[in-house]
N, C-alpha and C. Protein backbone atom coordinates (compact mmCIF):
# COMPACT_ATOMS: atom_id res chain seq x y z
N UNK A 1 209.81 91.75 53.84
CA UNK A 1 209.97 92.36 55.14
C UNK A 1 210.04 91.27 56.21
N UNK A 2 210.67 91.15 57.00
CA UNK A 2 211.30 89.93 58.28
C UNK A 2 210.11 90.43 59.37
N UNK A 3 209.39 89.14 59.67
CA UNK A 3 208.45 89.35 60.60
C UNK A 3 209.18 89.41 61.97
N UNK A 4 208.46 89.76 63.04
CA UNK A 4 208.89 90.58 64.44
C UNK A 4 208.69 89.12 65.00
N UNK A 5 209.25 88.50 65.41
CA UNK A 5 210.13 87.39 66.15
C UNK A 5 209.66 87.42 67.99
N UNK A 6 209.32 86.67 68.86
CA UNK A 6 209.04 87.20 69.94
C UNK A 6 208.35 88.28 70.45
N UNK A 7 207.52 88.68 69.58
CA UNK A 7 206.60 90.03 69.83
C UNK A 7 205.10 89.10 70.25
N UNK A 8 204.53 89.58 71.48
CA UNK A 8 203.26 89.12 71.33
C UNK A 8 203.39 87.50 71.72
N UNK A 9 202.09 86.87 71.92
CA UNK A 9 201.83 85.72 72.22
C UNK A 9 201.11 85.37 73.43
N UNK A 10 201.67 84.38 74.20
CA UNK A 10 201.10 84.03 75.55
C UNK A 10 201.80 85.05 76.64
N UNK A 11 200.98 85.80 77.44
CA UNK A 11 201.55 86.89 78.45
C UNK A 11 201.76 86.32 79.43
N UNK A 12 201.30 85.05 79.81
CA UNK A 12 201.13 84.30 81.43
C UNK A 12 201.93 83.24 81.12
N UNK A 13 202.85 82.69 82.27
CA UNK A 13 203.10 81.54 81.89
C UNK A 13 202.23 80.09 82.88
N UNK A 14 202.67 79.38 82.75
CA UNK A 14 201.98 78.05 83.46
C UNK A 14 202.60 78.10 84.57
N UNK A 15 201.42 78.07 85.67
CA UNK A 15 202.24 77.45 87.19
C UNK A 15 202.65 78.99 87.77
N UNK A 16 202.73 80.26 87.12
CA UNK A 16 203.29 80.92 87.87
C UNK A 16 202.23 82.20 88.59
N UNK A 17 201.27 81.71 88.85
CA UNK A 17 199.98 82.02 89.23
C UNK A 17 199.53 82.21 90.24
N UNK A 18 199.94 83.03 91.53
CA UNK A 18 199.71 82.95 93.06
C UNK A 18 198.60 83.50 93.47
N UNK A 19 197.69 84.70 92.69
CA UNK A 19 196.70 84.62 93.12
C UNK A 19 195.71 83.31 93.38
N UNK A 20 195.74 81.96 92.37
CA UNK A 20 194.90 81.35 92.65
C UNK A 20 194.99 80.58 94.09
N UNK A 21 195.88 80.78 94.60
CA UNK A 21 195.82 79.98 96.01
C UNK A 21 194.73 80.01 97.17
N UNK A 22 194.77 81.25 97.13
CA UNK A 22 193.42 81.21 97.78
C UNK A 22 192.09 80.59 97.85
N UNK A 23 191.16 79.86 98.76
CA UNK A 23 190.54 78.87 98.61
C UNK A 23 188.72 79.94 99.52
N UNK A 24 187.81 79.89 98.46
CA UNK A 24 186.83 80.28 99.05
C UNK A 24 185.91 79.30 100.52
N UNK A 25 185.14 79.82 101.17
CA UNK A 25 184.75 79.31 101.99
C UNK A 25 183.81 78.83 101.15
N UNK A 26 183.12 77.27 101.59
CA UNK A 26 181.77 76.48 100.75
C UNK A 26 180.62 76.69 101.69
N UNK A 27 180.13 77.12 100.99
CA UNK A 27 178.47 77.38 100.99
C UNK A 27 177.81 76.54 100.94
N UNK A 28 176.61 76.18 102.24
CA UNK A 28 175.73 74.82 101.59
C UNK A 28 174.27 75.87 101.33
N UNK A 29 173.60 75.08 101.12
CA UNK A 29 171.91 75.37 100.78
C UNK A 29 170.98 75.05 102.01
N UNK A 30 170.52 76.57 101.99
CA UNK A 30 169.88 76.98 103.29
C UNK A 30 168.10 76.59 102.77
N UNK A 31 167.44 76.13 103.57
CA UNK A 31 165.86 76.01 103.78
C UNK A 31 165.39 76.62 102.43
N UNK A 32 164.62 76.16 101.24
CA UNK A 32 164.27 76.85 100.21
C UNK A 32 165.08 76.72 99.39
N UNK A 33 166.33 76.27 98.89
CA UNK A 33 167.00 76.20 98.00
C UNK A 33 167.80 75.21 97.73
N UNK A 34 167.74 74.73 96.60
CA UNK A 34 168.25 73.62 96.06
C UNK A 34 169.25 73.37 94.72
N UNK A 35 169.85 72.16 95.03
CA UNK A 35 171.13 72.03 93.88
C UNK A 35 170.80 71.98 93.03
N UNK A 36 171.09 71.88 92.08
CA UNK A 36 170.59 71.43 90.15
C UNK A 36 171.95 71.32 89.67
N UNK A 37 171.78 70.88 88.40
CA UNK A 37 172.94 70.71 87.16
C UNK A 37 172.16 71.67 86.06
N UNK A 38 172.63 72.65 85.65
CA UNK A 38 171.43 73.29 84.80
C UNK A 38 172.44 73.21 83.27
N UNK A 39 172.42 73.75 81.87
CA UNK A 39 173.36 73.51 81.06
C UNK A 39 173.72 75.47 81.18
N UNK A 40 174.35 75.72 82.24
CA UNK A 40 175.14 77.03 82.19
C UNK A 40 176.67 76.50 81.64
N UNK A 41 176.88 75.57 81.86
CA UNK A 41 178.03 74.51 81.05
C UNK A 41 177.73 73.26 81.36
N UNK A 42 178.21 72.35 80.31
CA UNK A 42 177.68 71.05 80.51
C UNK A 42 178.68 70.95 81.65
N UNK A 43 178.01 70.06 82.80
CA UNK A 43 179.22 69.23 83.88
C UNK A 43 179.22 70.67 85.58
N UNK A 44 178.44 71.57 85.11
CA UNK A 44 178.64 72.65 86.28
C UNK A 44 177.84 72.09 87.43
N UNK A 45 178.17 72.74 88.59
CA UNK A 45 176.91 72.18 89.93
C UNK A 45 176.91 74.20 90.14
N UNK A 46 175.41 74.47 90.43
CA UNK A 46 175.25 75.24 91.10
C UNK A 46 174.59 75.57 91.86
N UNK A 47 173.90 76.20 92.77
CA UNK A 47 172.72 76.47 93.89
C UNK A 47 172.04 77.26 93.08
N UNK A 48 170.53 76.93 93.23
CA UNK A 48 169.65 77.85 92.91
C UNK A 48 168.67 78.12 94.13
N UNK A 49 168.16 79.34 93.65
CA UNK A 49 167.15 79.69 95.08
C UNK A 49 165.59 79.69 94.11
N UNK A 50 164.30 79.61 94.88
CA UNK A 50 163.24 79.64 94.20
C UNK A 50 162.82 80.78 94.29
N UNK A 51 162.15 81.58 93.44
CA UNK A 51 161.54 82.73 93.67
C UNK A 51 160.44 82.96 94.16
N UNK A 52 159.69 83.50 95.56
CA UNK A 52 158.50 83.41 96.21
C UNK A 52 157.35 83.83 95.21
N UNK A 53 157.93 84.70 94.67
CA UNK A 53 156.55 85.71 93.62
C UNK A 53 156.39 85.13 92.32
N UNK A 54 157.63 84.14 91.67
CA UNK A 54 157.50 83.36 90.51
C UNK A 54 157.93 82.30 90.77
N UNK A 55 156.61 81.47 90.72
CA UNK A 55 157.20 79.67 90.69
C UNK A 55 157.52 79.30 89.78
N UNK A 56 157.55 79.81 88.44
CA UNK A 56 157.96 79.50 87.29
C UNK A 56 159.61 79.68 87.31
N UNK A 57 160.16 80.34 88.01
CA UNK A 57 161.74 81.00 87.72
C UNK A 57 162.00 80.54 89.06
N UNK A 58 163.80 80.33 88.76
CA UNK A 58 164.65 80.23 89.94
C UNK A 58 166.05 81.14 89.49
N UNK A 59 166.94 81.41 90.72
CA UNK A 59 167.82 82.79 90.84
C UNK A 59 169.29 82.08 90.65
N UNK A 60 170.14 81.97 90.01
CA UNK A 60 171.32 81.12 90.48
C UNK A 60 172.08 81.82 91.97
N UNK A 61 172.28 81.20 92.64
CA UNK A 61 173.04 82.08 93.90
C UNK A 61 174.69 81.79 93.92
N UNK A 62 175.07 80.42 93.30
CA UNK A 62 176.63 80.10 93.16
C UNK A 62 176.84 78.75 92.43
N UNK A 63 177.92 78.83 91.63
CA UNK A 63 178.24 78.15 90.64
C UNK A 63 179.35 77.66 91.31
N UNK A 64 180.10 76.16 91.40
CA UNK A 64 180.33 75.29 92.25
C UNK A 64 181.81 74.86 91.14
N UNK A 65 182.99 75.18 92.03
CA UNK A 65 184.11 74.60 91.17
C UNK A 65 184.22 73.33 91.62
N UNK A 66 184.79 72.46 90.47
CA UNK A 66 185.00 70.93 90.53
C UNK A 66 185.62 70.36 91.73
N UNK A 67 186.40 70.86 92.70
CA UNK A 67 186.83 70.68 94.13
C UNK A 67 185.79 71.32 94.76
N UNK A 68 185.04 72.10 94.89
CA UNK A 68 184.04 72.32 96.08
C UNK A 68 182.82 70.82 95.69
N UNK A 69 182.50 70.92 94.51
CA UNK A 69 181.42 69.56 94.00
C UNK A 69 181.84 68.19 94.50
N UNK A 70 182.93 68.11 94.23
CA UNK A 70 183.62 66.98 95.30
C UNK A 70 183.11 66.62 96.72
N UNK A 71 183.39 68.04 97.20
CA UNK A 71 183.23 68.16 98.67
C UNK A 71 182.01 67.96 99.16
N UNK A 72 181.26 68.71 98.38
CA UNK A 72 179.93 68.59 98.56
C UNK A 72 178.98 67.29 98.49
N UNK A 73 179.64 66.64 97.35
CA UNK A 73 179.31 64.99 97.23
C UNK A 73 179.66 64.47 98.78
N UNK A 74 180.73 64.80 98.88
CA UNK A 74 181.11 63.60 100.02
C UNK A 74 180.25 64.10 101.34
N UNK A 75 180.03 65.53 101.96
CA UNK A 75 179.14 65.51 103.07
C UNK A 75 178.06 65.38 102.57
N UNK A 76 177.39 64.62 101.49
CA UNK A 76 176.78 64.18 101.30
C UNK A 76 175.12 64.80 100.80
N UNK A 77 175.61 66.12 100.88
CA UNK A 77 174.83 67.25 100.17
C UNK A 77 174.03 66.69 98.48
N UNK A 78 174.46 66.63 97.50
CA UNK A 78 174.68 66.08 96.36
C UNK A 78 173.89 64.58 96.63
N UNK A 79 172.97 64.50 95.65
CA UNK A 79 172.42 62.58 95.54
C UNK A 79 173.82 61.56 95.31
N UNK A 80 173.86 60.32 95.87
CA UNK A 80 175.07 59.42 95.64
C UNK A 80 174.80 59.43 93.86
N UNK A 81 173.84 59.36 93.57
CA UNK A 81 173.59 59.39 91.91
C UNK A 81 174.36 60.11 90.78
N UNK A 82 175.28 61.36 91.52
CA UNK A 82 175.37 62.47 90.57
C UNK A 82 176.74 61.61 90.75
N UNK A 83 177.73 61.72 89.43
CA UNK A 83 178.46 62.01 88.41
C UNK A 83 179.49 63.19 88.37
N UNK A 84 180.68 63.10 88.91
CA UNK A 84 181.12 63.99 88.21
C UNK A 84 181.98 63.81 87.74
N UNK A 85 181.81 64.23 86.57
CA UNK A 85 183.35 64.43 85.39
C UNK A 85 184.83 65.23 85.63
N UNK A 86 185.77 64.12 85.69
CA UNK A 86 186.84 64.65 85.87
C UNK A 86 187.88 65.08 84.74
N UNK A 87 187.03 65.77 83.85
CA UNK A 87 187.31 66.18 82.26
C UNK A 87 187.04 65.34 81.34
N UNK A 88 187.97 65.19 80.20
CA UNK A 88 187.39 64.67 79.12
C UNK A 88 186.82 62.78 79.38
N UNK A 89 188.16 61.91 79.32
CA UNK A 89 188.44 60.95 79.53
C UNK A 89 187.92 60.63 81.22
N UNK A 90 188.14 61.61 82.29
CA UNK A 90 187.96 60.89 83.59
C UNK A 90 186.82 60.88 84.05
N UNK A 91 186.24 59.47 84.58
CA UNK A 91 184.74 59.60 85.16
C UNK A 91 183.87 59.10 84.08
N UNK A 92 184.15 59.12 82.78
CA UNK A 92 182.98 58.40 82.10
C UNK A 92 183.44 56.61 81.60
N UNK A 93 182.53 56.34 82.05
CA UNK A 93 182.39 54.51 81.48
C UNK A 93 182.15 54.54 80.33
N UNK A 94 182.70 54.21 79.29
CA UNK A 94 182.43 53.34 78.30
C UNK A 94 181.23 52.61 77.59
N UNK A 95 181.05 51.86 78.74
CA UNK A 95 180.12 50.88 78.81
C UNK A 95 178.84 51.02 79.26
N UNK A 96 179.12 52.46 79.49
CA UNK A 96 177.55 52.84 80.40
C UNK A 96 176.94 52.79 79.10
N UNK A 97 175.13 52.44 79.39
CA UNK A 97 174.25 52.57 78.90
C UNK A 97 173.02 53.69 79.04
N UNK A 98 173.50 54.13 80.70
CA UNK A 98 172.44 55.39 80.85
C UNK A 98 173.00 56.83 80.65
N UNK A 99 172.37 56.86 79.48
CA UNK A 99 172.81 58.54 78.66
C UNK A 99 172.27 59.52 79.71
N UNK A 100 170.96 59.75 79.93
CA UNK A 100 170.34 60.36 80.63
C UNK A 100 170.34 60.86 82.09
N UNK A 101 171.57 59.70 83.00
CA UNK A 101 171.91 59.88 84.49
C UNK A 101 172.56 60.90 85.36
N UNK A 102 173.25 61.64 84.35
CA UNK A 102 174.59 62.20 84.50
C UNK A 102 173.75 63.67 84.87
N UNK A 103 172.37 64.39 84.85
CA UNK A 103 171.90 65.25 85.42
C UNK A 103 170.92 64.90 86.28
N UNK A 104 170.48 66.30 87.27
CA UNK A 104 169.89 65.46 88.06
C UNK A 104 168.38 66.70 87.42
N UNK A 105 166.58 65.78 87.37
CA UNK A 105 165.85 66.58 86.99
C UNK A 105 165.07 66.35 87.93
N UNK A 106 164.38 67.60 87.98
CA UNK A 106 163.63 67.55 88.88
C UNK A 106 162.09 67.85 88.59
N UNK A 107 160.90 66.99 89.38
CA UNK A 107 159.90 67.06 88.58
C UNK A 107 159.06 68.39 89.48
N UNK A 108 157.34 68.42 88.79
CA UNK A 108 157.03 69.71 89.95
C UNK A 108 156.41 69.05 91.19
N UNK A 109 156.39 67.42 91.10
CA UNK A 109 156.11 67.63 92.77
C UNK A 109 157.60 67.54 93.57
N UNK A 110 158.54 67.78 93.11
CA UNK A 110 159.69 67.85 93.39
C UNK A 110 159.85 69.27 94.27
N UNK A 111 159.25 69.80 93.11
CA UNK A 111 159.60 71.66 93.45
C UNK A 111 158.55 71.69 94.26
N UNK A 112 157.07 71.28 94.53
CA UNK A 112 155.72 71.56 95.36
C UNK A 112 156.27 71.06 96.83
N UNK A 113 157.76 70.29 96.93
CA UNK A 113 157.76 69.65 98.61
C UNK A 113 158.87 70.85 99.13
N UNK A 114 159.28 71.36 98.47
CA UNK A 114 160.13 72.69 98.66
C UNK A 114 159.15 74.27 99.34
């Protein structure tokens, strides 16, 4: 039996995509809430808020696309420390030796000056 030829496959093509144009407004972090790198994916930035009634837990409030993290680096929101990966190959050294830099942790007198 002759299989069906052009049936099915990729429905979208590349590039022809106009909803994405649109560009959200950036959000910074208001009194009480702070950035993290958490592993919701390796390489994400998002805002978290603290919870008044549990100091143990925090709330995510927004998850940060790779052009807003940018942005945010540069007004200077973000530690000069943080890292970001510009996919596979872009942004990582080679030669680096500090495995550990590339998140940022935070200790609890970190969270106690909050």
């Amino acid at each position: 039996m002759p299989k069906n030829k052009g049936k099915g496959g990729k429905n979208r093509k590349r590039g022809k995509n106009e909803a994405d144009d649109e560009k959200r407004e950036l959000i910074f972090k208001e009194d009480g809430q702070e950035y993290a790198q958490v592993w919701i994916a390796a390489g994400d930035i998002i805002l978290v808020g603290l919870r008044d009634y549990q100091d143990d837990k925090a709330d995510v409030i927004m998850k940060y696309m790779p052009d807003e993290a940018r942005l945010l680096k540069a007004y200077g929101e973000l530690p000069e420390t943080t890292r970001l990966n510009e996919g596979v190959a872009g942004g990582i050294d080679e030669d680096d030796d500090g495995a550990g830099d590339d998140y940022i942790e935070f200790e609890d007198e970190d969270i106690d000056k909050i």
